[in-house]
PDB file of N, CA and C in Angstrom:
ATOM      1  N   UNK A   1      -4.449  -8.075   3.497  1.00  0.00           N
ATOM      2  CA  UNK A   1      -4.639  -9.508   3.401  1.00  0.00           C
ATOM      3  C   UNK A   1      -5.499  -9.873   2.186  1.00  0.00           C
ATOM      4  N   UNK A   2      -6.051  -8.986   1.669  1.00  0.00           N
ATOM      5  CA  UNK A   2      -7.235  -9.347   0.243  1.00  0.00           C
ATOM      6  C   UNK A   2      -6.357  -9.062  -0.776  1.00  0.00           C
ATOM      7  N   UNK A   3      -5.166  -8.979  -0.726  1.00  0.00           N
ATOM      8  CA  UNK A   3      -4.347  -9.328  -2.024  1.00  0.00           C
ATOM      9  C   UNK A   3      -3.486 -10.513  -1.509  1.00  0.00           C
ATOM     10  N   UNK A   4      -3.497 -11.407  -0.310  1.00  0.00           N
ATOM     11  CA  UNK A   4      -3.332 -12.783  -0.686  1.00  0.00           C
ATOM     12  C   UNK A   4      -4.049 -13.882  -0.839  1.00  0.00           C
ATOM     13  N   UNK A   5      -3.029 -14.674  -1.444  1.00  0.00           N
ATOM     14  CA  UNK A   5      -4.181 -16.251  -2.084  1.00  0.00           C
ATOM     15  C   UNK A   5      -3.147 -17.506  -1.269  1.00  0.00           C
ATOM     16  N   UNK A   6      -4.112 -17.763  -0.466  1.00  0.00           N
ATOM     17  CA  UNK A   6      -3.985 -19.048   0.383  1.00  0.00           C
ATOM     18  C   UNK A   6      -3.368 -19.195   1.480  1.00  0.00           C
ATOM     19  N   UNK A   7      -3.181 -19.535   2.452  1.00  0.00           N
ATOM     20  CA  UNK A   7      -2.809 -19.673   3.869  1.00  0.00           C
ATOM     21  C   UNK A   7      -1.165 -19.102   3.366  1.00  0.00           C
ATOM     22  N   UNK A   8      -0.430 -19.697   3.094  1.00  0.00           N
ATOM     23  CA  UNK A   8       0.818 -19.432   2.825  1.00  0.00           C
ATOM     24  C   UNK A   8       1.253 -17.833   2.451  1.00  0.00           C
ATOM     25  N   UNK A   9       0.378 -17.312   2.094  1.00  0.00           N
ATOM     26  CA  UNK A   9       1.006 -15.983   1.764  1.00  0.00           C
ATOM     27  C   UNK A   9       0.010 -15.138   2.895  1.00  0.00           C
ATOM     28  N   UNK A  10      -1.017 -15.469   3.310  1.00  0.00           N
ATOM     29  CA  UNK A  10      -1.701 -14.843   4.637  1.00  0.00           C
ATOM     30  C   UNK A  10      -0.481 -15.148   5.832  1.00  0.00           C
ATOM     31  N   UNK A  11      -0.216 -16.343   6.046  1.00  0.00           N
ATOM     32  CA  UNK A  11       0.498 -16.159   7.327  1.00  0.00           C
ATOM     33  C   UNK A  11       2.116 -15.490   7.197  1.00  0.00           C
ATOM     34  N   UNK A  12       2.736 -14.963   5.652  1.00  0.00           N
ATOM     35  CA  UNK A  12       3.893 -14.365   5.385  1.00  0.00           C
ATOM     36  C   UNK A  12       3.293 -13.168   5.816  1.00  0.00           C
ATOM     37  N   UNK A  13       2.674 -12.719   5.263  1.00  0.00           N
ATOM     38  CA  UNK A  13       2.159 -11.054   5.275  1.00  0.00           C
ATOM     39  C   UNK A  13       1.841 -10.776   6.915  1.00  0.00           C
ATOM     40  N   UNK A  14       1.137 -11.801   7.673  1.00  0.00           N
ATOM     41  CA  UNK A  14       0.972 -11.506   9.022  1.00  0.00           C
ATOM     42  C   UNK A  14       1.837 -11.154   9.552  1.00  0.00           C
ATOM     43  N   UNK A  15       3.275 -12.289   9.412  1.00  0.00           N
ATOM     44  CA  UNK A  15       4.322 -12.374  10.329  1.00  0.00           C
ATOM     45  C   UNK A  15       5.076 -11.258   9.967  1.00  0.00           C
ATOM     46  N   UNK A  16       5.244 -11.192   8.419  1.00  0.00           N
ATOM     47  CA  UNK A  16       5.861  -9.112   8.430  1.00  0.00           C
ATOM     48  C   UNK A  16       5.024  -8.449   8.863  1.00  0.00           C
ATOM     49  N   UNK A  17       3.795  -8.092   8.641  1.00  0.00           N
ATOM     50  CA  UNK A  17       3.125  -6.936   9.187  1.00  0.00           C
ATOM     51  C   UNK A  17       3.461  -6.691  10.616  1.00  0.00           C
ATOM     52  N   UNK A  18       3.636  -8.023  11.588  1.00  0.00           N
ATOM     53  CA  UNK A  18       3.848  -7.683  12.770  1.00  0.00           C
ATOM     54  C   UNK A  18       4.959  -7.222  13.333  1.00  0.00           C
ATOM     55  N   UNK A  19       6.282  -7.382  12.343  1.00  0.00           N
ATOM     56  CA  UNK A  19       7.449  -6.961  12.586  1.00  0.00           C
ATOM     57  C   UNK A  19       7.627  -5.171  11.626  1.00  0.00           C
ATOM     58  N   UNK A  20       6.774  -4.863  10.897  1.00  0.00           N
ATOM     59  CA  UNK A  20       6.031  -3.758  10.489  1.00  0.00           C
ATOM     60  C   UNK A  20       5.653  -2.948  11.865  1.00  0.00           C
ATOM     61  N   UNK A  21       4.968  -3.437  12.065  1.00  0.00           N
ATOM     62  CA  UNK A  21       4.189  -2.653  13.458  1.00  0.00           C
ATOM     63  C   UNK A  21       5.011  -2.846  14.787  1.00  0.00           C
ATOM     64  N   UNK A  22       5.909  -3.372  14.706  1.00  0.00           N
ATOM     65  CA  UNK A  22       6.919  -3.465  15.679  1.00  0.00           C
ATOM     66  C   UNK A  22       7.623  -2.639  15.679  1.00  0.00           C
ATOM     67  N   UNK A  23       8.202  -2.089  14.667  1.00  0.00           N
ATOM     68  CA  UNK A  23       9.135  -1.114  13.673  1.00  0.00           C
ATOM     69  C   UNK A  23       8.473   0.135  14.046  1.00  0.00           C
ATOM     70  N   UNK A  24       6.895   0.481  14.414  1.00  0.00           N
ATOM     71  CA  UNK A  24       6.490   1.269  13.476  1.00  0.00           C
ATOM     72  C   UNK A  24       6.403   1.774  12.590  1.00  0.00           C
ATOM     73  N   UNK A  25       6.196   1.061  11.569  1.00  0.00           N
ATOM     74  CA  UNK A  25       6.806   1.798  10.317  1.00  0.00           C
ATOM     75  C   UNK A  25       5.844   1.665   9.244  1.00  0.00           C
ATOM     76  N   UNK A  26       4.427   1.427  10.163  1.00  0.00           N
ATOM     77  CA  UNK A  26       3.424   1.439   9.103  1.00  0.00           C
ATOM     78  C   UNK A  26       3.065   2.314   8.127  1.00  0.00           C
ATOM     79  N   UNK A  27       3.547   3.817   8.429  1.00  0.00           N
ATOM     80  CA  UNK A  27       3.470   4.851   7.275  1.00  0.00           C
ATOM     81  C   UNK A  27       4.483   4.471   6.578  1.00  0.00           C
ATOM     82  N   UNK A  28       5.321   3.936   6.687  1.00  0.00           N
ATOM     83  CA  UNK A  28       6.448   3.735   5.292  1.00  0.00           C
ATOM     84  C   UNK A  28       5.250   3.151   4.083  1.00  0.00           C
ATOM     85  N   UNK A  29       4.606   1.795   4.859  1.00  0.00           N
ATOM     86  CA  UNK A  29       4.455   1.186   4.215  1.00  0.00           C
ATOM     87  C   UNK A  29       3.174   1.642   3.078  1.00  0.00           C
ATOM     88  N   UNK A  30       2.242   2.659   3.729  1.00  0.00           N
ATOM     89  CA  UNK A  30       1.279   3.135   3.206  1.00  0.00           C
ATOM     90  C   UNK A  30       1.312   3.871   2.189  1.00  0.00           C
ATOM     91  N   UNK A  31       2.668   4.926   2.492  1.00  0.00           N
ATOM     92  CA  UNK A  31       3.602   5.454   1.482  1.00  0.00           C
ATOM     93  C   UNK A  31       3.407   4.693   0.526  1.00  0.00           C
ATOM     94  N   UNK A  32       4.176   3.679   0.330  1.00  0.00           N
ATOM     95  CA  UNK A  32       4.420   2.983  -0.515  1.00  0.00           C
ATOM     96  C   UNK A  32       3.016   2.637  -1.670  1.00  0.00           C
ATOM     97  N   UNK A  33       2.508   2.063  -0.547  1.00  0.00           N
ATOM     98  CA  UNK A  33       0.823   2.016  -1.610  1.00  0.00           C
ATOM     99  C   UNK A  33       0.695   3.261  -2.032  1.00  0.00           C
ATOM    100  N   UNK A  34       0.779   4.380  -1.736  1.00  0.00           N
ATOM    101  CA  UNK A  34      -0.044   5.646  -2.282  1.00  0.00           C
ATOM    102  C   UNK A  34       1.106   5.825  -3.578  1.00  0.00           C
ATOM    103  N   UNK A  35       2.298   5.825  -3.670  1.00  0.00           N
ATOM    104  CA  UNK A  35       3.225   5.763  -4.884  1.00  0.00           C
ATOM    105  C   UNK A  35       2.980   4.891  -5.845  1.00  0.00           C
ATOM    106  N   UNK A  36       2.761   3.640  -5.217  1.00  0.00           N
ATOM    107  CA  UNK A  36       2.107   2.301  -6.638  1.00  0.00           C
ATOM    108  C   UNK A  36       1.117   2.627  -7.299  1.00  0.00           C
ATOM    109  N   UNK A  37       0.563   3.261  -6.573  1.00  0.00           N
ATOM    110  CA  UNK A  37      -1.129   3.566  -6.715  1.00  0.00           C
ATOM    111  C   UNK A  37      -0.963   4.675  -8.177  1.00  0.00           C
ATOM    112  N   UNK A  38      -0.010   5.871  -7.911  1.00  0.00           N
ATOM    113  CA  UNK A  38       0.221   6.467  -8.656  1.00  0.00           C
ATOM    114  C   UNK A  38       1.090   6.564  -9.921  1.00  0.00           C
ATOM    115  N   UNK A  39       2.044   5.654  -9.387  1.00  0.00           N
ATOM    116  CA  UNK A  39       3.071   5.549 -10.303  1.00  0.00           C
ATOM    117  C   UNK A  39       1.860   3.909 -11.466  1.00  0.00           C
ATOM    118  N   UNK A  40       1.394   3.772 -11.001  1.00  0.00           N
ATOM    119  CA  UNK A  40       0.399   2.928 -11.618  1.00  0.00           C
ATOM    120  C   UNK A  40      -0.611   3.703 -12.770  1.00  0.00           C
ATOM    121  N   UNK A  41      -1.510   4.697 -12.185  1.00  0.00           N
ATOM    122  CA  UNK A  41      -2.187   5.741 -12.700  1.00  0.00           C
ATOM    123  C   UNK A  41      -1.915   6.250 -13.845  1.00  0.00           C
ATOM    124  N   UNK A  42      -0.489   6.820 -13.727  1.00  0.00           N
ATOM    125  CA  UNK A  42       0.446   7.571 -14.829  1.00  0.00           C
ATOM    126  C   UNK A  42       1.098   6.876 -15.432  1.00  0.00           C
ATOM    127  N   UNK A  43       1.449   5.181 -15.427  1.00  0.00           N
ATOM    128  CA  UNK A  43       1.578   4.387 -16.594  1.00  0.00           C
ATOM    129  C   UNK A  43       3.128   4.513 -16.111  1.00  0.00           C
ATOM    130  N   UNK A  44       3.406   4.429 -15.278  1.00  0.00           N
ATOM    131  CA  UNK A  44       4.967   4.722 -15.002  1.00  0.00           C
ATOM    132  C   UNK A  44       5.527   3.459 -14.936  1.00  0.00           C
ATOM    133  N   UNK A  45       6.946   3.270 -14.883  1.00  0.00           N
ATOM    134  CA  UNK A  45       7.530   1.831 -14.967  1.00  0.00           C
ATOM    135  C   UNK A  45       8.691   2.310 -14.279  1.00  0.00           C
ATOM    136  N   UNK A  46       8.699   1.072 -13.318  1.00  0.00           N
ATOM    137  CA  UNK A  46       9.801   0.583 -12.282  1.00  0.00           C
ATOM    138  C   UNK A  46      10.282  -0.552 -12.243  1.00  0.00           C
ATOM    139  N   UNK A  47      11.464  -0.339 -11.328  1.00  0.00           N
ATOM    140  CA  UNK A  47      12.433  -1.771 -11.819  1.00  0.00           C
ATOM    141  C   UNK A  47      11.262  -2.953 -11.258  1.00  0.00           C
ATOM    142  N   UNK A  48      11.986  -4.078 -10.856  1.00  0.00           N
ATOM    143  CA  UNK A  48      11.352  -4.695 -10.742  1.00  0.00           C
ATOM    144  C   UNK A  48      11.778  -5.699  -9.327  1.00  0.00           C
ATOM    145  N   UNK A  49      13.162  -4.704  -8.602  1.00  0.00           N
ATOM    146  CA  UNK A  49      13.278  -5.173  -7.665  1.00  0.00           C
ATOM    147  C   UNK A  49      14.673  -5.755  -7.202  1.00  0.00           C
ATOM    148  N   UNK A  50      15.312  -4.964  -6.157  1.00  0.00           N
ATOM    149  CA  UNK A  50      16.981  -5.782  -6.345  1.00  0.00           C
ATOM    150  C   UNK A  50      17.534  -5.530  -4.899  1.00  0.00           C
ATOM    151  N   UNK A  51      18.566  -6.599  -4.556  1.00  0.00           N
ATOM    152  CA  UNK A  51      19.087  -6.344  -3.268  1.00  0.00           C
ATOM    153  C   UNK A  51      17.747  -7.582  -2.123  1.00  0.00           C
ATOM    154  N   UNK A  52      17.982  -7.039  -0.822  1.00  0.00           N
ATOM    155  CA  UNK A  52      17.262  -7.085   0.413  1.00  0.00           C
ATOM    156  C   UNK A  52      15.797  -7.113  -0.283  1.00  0.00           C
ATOM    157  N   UNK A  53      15.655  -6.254  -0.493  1.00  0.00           N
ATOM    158  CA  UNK A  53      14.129  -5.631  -0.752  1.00  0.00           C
ATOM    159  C   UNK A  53      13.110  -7.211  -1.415  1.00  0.00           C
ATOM    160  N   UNK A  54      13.954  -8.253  -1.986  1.00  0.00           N
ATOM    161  CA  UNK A  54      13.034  -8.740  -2.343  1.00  0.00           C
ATOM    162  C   UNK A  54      12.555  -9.771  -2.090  1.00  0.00           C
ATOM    163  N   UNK A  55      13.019  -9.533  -0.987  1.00  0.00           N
ATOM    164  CA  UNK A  55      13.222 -10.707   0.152  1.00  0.00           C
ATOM    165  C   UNK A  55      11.456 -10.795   0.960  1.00  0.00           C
ATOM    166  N   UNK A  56      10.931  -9.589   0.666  1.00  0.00           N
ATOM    167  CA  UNK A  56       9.508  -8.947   1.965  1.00  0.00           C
ATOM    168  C   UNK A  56       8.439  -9.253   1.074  1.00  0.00           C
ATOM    169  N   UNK A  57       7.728 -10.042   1.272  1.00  0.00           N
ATOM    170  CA  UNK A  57       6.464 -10.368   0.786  1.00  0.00           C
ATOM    171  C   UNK A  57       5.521  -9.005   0.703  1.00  0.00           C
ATOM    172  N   UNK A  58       5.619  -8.284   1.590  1.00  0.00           N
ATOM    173  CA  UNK A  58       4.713  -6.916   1.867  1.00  0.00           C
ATOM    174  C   UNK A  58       4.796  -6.328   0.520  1.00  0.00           C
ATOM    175  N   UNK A  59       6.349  -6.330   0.054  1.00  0.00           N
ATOM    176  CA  UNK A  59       6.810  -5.074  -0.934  1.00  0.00           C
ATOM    177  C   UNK A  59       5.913  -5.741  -1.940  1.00  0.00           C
ATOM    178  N   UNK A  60       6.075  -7.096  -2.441  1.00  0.00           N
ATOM    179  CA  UNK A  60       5.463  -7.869  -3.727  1.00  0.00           C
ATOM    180  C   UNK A  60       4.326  -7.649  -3.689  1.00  0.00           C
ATOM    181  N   UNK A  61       2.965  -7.792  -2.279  1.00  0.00           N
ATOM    182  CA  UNK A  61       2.094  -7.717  -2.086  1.00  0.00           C
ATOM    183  C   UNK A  61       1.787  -6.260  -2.951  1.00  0.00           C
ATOM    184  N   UNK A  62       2.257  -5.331  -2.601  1.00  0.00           N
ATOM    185  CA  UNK A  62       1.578  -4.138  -2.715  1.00  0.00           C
ATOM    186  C   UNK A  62       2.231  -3.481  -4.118  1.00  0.00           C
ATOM    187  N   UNK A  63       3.462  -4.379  -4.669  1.00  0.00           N
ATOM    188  CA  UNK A  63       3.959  -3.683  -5.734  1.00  0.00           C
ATOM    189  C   UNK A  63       4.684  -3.325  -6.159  1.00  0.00           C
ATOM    190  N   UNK A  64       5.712  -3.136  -5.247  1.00  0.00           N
ATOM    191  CA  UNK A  64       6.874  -1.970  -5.332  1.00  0.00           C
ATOM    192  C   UNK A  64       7.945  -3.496  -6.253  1.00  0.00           C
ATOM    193  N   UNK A  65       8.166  -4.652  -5.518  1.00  0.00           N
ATOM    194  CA  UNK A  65       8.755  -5.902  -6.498  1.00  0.00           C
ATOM    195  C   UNK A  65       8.122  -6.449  -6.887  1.00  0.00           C
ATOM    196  N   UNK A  66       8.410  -6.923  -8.273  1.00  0.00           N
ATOM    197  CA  UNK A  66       7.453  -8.016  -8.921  1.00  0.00           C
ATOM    198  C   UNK A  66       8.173  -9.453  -8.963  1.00  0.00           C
ATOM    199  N   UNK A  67       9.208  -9.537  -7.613  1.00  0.00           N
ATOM    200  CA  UNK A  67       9.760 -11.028  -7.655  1.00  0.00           C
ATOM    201  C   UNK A  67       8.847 -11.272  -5.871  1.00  0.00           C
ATOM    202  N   UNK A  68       8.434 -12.469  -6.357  1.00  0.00           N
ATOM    203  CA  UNK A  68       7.821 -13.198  -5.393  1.00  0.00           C
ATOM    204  C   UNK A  68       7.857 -14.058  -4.260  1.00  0.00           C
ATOM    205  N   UNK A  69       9.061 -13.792  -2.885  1.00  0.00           N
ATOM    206  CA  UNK A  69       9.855 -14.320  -2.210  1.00  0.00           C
ATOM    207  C   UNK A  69       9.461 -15.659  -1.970  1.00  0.00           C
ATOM    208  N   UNK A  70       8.257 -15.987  -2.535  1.00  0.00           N
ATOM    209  CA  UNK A  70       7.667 -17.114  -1.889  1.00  0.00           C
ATOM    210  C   UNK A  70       8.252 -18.195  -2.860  1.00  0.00           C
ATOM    211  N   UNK A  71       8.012 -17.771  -3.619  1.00  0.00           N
ATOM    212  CA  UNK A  71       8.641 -18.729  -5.160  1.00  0.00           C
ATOM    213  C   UNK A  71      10.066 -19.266  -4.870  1.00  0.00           C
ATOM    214  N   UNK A  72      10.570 -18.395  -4.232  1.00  0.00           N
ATOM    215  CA  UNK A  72      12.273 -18.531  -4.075  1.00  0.00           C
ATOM    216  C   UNK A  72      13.137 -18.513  -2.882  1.00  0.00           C
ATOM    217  N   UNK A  73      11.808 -18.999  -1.855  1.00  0.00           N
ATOM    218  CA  UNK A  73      12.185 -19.309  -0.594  1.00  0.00           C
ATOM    219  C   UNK A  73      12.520 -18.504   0.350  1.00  0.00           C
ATOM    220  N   UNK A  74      12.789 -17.393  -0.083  1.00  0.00           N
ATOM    221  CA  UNK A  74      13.644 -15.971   0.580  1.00  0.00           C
ATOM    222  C   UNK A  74      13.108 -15.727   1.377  1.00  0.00           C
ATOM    223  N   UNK A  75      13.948 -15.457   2.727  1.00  0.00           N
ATOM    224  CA  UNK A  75      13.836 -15.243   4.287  1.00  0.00           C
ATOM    225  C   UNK A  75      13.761 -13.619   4.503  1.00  0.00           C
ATOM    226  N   UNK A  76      12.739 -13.624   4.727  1.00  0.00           N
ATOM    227  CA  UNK A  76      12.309 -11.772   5.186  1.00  0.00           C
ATOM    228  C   UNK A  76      13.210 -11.224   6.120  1.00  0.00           C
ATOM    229  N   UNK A  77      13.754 -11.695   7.205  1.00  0.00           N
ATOM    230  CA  UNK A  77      14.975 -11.278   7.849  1.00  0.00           C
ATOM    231  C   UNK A  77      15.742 -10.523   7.135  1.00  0.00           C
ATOM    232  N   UNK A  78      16.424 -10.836   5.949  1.00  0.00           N
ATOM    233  CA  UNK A  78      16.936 -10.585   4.787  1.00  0.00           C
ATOM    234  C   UNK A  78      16.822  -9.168   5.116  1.00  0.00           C
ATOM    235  N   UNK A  79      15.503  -8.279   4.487  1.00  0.00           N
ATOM    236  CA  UNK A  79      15.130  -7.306   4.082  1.00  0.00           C
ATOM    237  C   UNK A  79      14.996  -6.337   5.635  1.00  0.00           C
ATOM    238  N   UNK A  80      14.495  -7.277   6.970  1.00  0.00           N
ATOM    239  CA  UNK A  80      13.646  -6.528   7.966  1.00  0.00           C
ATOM    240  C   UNK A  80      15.456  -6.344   9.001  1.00  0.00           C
ATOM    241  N   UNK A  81      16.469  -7.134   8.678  1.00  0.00           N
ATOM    242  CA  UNK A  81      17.640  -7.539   9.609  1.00  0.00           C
ATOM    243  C   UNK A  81      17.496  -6.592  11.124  1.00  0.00           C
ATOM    244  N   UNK A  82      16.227  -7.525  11.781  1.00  0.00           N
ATOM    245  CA  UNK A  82      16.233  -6.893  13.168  1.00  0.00           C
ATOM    246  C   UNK A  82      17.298  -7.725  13.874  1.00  0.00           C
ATOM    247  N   UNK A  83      17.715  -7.299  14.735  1.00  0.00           N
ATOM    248  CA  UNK A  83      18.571  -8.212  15.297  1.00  0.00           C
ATOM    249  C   UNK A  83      18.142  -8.461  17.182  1.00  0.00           C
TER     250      UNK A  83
END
């Protein structure tokens, strides 16, 4: 939550995290930080994001897309398609 700015992206990140932890799938997601983290370190470059994926505020949050679902309205369902 200390990489969002303002109610609007706190209550996105809540409402995935909880469908995150519904999933269990909180090590995916940690994964993920520990790769940004690195692929960051070593100056590495990645796309920037395509498909489903960029639909999840989580992914933008932490890195993995640098498109910003919020900007573009995009429904996290999209990415999480629980049914």
């Amino acid at each position: 939550m200390s990489r969002c700015v303002g109610e609007t992206q706190i209550s996105r990140a809540k409402e995935e995290l909880a469908i995150v932890e519904s999933l269990n799938a909180e090590h995916i997601f940690k994964h993920l930080i520990y790769l940004v983290d690195q692929w960051r370190s070593q100056d590495l470059v990645w796309g920037v994001g395509r498909g489903s994926s960029v639909s999840c505020f989580l992914l933008f949050v932490i890195g993995v897309n640098k498109i910003n679902p919020l900007d573009y309205d995009l429904d996290h369902h999209e990415f999480f398609k629980i049914k």
